[in-house]
N, C-alpha and C. Protein backbone atom coordinates (compact mmCIF):
# COMPACT_ATOMS: atom_id res chain seq x y z
N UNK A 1 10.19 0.33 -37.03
CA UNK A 1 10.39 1.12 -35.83
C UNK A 1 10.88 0.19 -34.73
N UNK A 2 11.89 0.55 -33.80
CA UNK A 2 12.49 -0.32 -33.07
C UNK A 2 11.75 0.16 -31.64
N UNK A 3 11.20 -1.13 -31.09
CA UNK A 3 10.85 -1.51 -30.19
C UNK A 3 11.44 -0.29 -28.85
N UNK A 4 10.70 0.40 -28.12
CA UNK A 4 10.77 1.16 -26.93
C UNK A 4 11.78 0.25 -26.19
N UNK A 5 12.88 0.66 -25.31
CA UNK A 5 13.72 -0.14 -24.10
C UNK A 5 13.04 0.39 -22.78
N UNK A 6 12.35 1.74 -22.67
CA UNK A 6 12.15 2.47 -21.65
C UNK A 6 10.68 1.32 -21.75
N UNK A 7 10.32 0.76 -20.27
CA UNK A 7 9.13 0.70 -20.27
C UNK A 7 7.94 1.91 -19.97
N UNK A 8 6.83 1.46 -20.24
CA UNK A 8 5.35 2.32 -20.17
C UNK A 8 4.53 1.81 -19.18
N UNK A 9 4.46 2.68 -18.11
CA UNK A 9 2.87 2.49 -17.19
C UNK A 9 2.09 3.15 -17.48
N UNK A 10 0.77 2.62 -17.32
CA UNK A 10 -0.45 3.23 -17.07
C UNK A 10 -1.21 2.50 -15.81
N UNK A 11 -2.11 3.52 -15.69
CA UNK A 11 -3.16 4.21 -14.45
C UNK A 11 -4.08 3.20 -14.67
N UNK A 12 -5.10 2.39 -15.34
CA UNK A 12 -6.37 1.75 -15.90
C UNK A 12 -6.79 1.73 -14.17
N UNK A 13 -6.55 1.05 -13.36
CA UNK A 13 -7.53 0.85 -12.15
C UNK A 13 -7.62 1.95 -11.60
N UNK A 14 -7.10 3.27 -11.84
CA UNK A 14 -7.18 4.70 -11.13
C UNK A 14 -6.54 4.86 -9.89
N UNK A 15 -5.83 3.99 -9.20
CA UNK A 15 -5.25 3.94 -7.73
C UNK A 15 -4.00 5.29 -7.48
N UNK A 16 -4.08 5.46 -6.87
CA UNK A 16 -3.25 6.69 -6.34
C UNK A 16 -1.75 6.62 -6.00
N UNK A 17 -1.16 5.06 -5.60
CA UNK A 17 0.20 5.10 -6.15
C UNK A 17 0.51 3.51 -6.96
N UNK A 18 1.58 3.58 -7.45
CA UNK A 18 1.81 2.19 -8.00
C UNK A 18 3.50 1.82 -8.07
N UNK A 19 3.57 1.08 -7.29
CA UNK A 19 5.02 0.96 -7.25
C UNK A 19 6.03 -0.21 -8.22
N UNK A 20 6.76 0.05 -8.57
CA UNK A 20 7.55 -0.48 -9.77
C UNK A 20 8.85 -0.67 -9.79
N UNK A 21 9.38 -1.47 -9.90
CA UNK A 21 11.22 -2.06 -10.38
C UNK A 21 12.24 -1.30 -11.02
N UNK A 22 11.25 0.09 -11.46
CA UNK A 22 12.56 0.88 -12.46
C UNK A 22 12.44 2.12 -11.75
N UNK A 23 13.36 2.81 -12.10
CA UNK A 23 13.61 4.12 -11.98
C UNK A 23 13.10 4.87 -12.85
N UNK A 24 13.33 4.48 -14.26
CA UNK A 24 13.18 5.53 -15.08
C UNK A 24 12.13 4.70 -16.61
N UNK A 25 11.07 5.67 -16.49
CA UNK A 25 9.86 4.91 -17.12
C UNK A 25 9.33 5.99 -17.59
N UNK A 26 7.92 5.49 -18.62
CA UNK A 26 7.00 6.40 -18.94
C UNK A 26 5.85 6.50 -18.84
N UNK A 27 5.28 7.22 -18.09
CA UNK A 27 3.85 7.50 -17.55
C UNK A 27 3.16 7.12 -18.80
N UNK A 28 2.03 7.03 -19.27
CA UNK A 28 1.05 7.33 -20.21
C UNK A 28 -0.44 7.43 -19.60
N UNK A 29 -0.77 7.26 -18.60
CA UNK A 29 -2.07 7.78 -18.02
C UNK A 29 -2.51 6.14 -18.13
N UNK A 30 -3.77 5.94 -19.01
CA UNK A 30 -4.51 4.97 -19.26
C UNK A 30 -4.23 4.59 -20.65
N UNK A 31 -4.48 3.35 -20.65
CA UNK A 31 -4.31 2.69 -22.17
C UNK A 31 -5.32 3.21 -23.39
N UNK A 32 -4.27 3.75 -24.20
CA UNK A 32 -4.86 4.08 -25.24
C UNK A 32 -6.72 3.95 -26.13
N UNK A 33 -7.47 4.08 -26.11
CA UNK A 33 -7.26 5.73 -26.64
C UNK A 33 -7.61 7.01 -25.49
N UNK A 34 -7.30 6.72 -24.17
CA UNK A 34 -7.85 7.21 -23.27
C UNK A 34 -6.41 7.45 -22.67
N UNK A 35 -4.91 7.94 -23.49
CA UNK A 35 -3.78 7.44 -22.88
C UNK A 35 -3.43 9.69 -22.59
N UNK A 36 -2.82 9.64 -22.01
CA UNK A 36 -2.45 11.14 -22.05
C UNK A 36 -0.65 11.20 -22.88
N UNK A 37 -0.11 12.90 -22.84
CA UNK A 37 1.42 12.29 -23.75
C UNK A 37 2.12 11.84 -22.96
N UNK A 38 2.75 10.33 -23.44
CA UNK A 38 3.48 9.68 -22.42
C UNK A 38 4.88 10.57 -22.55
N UNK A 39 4.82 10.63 -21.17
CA UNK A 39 6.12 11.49 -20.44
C UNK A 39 7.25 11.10 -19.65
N UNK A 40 8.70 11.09 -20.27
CA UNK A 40 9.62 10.02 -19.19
C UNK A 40 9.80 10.54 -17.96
N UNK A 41 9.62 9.76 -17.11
CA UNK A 41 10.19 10.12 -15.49
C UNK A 41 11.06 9.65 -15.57
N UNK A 42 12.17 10.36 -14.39
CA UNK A 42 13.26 9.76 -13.42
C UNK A 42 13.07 9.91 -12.42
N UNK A 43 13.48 8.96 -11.44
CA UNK A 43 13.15 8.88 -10.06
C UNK A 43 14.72 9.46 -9.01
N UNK A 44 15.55 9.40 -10.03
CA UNK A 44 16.60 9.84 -9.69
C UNK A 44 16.98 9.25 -8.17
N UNK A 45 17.55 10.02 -6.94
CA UNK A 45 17.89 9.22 -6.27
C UNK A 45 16.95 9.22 -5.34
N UNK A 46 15.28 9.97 -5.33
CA UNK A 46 14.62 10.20 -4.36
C UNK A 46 13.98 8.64 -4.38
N UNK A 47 13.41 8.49 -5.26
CA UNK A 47 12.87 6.32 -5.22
C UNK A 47 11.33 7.10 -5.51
N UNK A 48 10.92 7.89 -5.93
CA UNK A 48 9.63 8.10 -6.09
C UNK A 48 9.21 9.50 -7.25
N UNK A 49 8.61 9.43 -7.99
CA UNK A 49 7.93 11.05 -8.74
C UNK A 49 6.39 10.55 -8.85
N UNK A 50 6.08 11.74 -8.78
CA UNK A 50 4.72 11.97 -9.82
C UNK A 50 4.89 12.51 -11.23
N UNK A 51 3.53 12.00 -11.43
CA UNK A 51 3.10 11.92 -12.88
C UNK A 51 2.58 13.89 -13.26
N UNK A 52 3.49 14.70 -13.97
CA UNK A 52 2.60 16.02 -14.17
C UNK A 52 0.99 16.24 -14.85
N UNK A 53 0.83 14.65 -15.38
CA UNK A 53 -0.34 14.15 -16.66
C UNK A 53 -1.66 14.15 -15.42
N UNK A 54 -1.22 12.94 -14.69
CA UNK A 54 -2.30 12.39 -14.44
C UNK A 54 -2.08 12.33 -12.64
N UNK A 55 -1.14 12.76 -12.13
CA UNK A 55 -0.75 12.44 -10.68
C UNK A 55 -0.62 11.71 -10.57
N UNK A 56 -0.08 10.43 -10.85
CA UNK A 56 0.29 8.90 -10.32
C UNK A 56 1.02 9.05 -9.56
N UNK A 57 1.15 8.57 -8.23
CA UNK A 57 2.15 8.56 -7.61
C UNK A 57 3.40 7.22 -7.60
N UNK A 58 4.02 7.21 -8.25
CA UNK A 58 5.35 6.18 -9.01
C UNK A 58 6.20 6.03 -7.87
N UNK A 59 6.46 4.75 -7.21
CA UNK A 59 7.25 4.76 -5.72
C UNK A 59 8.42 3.57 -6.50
N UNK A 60 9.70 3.51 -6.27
CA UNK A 60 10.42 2.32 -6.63
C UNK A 60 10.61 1.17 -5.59
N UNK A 61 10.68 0.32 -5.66
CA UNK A 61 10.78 -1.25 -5.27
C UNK A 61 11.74 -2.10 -5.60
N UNK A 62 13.02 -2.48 -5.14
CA UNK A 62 13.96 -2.93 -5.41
C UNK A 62 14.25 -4.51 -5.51
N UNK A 63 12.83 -4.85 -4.93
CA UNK A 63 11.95 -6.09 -4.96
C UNK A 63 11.43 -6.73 -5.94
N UNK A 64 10.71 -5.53 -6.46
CA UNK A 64 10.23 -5.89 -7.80
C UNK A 64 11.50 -5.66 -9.22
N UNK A 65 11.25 -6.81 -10.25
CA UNK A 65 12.01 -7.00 -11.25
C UNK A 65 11.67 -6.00 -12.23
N UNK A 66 12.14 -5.11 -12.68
CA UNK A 66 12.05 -4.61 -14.23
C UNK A 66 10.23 -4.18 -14.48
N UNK A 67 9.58 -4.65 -15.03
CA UNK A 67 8.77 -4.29 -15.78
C UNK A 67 7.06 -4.98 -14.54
N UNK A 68 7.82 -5.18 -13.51
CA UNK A 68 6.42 -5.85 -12.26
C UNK A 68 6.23 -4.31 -12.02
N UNK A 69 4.66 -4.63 -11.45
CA UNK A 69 4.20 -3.45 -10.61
C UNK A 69 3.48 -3.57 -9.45
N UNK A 70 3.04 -3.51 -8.73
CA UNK A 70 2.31 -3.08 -7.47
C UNK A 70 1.33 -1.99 -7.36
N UNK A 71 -0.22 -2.02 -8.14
CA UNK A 71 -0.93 -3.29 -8.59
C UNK A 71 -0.22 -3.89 -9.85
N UNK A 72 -0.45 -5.33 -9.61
CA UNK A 72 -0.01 -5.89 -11.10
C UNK A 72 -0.83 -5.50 -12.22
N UNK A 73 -0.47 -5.67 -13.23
CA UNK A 73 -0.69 -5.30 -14.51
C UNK A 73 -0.86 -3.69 -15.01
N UNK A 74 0.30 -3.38 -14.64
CA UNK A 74 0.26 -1.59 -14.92
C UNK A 74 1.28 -1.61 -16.34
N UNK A 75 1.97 -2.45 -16.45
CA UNK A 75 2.65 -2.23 -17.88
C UNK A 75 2.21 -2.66 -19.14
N UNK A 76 2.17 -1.45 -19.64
CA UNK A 76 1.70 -1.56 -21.48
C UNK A 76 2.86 -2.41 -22.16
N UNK A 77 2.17 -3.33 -22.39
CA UNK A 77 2.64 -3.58 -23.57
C UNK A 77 2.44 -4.21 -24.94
N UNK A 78 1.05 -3.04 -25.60
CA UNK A 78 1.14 -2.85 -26.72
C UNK A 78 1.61 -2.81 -27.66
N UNK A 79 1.14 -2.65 -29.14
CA UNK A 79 2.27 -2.47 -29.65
C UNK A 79 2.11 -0.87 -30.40
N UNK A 80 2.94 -0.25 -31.10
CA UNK A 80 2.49 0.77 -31.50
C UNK A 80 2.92 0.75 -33.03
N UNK A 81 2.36 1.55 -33.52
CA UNK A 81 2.21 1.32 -35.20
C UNK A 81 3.05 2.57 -35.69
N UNK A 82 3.61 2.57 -36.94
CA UNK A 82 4.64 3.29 -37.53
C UNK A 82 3.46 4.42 -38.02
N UNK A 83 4.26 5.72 -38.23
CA UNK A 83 2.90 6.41 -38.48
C UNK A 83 3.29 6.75 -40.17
């Protein structure tokens, strides 16, 4: 199985927004097994969505590189297993 390009956030500290380097990502709530269905956002040209899962509020940052977040450590990266 080939490796995801879209990165994955999750929620783990519960904070109410978390801001990030991409536009277009995938929610998953909290890290597995506590994860909800990860769902792709686009931020399109507003710079911000919520999460329909879990309400995250997802703000973009043009500051931050690719896969950083604001709190740090919001990106999964697990691995996931072939089913």
């Amino acid at each position: 199985m080939a490796a995801s390009l879209v990165p994955h956030f999750c929620n783990d500290q519960g904070v109410g927004k978390i801001t990030i380097g991409v536009k277009e990502f995938q929610c998953m709530g909290a890290r597995p097994p506590f994860d909800h269905p990860h769902v792709f956002l686009d931020m399109g040209a507003s710079g911000d969505t919520l999460c329909p899962y879990c309400s995250t509020h997802y703000v973009y940052d043009p500051q931050l590189h690719g896969p950083e977040s604001d709190p740090p450590g919001c990106l999964f990266e697990g691995t996931q297993k072939a089913a």
